[in-house]
Structure formats: C-alpha cells, structure tokens
C-alpha atoms as a PDB file:
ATOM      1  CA  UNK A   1      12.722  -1.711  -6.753  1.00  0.00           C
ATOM      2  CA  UNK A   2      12.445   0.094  -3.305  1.00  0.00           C
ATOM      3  CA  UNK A   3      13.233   3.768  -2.610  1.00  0.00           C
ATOM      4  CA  UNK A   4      15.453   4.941   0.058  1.00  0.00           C
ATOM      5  CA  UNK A   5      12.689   7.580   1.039  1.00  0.00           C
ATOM      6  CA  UNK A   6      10.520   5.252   2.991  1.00  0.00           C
ATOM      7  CA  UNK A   7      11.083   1.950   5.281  1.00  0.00           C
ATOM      8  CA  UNK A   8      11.099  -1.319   3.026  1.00  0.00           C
ATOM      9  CA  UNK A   9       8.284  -2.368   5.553  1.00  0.00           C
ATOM     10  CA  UNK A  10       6.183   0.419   4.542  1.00  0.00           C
ATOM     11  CA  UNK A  11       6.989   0.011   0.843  1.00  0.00           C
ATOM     12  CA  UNK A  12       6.127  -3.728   0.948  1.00  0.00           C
ATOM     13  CA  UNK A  13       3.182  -3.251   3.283  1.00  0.00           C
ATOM     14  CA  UNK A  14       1.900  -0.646  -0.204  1.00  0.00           C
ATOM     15  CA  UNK A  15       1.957  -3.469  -2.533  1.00  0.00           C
ATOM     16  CA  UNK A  16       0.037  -5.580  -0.390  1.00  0.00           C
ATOM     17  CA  UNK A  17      -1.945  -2.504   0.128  1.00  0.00           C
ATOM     18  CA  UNK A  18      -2.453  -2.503  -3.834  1.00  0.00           C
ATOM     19  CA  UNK A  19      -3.241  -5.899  -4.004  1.00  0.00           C
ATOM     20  CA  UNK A  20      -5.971  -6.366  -1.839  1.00  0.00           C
ATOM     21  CA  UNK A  21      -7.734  -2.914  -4.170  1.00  0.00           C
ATOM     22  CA  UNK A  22      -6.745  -5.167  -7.055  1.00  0.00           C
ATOM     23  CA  UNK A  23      -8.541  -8.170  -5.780  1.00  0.00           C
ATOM     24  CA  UNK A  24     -10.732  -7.632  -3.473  1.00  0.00           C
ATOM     25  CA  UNK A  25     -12.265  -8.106   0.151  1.00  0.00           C
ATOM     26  CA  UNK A  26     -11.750 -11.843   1.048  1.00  0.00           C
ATOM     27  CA  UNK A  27      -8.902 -12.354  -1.164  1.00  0.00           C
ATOM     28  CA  UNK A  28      -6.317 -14.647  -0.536  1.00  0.00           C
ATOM     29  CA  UNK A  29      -2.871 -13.224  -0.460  1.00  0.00           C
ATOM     30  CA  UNK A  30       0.643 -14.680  -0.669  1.00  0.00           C
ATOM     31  CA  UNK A  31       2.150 -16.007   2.568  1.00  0.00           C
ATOM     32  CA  UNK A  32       4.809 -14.354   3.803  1.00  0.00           C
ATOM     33  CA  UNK A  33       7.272 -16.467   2.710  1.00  0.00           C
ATOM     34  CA  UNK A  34       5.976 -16.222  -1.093  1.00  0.00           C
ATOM     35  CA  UNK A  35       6.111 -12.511  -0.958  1.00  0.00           C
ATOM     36  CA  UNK A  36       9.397 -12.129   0.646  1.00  0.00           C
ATOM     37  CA  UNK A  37      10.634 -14.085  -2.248  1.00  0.00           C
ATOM     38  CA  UNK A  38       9.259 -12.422  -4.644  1.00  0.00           C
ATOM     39  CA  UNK A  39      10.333  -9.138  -3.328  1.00  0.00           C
ATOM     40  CA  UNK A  40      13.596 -10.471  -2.779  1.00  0.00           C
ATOM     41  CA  UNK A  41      13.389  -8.972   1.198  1.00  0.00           C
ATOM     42  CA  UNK A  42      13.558 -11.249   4.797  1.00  0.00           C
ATOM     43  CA  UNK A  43      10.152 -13.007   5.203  1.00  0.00           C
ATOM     44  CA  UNK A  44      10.722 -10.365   8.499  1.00  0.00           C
ATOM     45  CA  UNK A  45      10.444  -7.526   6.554  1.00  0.00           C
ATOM     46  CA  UNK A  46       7.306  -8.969   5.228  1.00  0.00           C
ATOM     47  CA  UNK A  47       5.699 -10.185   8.402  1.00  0.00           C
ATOM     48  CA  UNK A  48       6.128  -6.800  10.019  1.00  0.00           C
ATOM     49  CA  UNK A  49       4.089  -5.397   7.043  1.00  0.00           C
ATOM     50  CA  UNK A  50       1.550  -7.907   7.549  1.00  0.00           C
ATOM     51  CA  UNK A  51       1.283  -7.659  10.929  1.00  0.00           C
ATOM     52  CA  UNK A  52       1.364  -3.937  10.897  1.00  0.00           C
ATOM     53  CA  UNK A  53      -2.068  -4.666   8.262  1.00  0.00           C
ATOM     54  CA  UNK A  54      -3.808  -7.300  10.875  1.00  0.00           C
ATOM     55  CA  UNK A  55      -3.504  -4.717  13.530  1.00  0.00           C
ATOM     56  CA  UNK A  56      -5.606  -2.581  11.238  1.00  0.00           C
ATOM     57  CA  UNK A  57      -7.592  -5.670  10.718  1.00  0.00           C
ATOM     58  CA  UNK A  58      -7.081  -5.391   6.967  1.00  0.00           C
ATOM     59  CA  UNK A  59      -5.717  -9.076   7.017  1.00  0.00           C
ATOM     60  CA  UNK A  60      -7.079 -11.955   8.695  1.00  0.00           C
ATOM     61  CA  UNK A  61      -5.280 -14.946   8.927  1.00  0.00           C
ATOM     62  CA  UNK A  62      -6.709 -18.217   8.747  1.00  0.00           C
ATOM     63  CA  UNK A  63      -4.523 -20.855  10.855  1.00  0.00           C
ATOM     64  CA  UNK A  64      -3.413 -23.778   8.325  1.00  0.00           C
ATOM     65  CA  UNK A  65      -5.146 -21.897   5.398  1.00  0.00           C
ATOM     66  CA  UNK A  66      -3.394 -18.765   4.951  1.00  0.00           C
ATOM     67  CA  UNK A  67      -3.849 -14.829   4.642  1.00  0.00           C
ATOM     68  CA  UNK A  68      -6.680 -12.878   3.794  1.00  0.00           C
ATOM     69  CA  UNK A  69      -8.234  -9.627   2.262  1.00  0.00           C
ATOM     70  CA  UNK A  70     -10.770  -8.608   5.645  1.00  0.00           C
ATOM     71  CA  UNK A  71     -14.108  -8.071   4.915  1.00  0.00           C
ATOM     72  CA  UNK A  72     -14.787  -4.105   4.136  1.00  0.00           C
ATOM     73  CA  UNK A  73     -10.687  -3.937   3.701  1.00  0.00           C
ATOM     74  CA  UNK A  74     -11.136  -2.182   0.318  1.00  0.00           C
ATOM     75  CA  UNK A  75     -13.857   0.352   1.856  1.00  0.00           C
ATOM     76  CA  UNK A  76     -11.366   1.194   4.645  1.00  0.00           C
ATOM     77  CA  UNK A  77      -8.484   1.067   2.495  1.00  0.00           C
ATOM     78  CA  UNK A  78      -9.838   3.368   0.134  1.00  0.00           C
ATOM     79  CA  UNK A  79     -10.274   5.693   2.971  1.00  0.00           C
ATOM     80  CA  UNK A  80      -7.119   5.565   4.383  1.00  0.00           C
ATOM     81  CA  UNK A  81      -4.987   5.745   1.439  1.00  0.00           C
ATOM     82  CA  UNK A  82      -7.237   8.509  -0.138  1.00  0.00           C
ATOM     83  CA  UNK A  83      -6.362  10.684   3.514  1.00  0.00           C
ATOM     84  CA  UNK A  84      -3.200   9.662   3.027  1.00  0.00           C
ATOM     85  CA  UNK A  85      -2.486  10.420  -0.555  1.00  0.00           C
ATOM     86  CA  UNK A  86      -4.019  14.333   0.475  1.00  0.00           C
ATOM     87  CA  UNK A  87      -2.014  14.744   4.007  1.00  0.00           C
ATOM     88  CA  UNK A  88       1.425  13.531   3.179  1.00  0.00           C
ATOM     89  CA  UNK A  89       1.928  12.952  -0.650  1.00  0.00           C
ATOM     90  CA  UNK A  90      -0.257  16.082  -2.277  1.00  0.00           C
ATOM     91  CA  UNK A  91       1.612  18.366  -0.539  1.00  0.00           C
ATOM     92  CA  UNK A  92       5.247  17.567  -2.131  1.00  0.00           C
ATOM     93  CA  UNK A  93       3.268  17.098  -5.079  1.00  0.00           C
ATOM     94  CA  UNK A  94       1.719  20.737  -4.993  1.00  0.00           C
ATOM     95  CA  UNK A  95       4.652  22.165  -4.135  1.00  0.00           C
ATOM     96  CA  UNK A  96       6.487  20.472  -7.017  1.00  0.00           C
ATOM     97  CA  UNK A  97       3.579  22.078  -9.373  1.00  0.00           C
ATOM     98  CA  UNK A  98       4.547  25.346  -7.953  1.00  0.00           C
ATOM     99  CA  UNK A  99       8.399  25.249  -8.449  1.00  0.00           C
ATOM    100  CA  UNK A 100       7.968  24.249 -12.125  1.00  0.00           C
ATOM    101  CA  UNK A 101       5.534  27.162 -12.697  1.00  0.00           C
ATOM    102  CA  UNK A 102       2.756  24.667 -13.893  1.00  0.00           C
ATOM    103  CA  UNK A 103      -0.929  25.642 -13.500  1.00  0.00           C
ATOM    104  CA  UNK A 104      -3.641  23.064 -13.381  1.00  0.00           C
ATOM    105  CA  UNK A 105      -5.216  23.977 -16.853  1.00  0.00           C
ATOM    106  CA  UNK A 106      -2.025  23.152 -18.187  1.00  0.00           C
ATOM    107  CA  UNK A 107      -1.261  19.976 -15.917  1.00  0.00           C
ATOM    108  CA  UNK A 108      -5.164  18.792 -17.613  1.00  0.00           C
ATOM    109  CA  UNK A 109      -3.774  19.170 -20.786  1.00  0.00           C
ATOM    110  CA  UNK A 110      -1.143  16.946 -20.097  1.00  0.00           C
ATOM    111  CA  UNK A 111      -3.599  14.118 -18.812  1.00  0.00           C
END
C-alpha cells in the first residue's frame, strides 16, 4: 500500500488530505486510532500526520468529540496541493513525457 519514495507519515497524512476534498469542510474524520487500523501503521505514525495537518489548521480537534475537516480546509487544500502537484510532482512527470518521446497532442489522445 505505501511506497518507499516518501515517509509513511506523509503518505498517510495524503489520504487524510483526500478525504477531507472528498467530504468536505467540517467533516468528521476517523480518530487516530481508527485510521491507524485501517492503514495497518502505529496510531504514531498517524498522529504525526494529524498533527502535522492541525499545525496547518486543516484539522481541528474537538476534545471528547473527535477530529475535524477546518473550516475553508478544502479552499486551502486545494491551494496547497495544486502548488504542490506543479513544484514537486509535474516536474518528474514532464520529464518522464520527455524520455518517452510523447508530445501533449498525443498524451490528449490518450485521455
């Protein structure tokens, strides 16, 4: 399930990453515990990524109640992960296209 390319951390904090685009601002997420279980990683792992998200304020947490989706999280996120996807992904990406000789008419027929 998780690449040796990137920290587990990192990885983990994407799919909550994804699930708060899936679901929305003010969504509740799974505790750490549930993920971590799901994931089959130490709830450690897991907290990191969420903490590593509240620090962004991303994720609130409501004492007693659980975690949450922050207000304008999807806005921001969108942000983010679009600067993201063009500074560090794109690249390897473009220079993938290149190697293989593909041109982007071609790569839109393929779509």
């Amino acid at each position: 399930m998780f690449s040796n390319d990137r920290p587990i951390y990192r990885q983990i904090r994407d799919l909550i990453v994804e699930r708060i685009l899936t679901l929305g601002d003010g969504a509740m997420l799974p505790s750490v515990r549930a993920l971590a279980a799901e994931a089959g990683v130490n709830p450690l792992t897991v907290a990191k990524a969420y903490q590593d998200l509240q620090n962004n304020g991303l994720v609130r947490a409501k004492k007693g109640v659980g975690l949450f989706a922050a207000e304008d999280a999807v806005r921001d996120l969108l942000v983010a992960e679009r600067e993201l996807f063009l500074t560090e992904e794109w690249p390897r990406v473009q220079a993938r296209i290149t190697r293989l000789g593909l041109d982007a008419a071609e790569l839109l027929e393929q779509a």
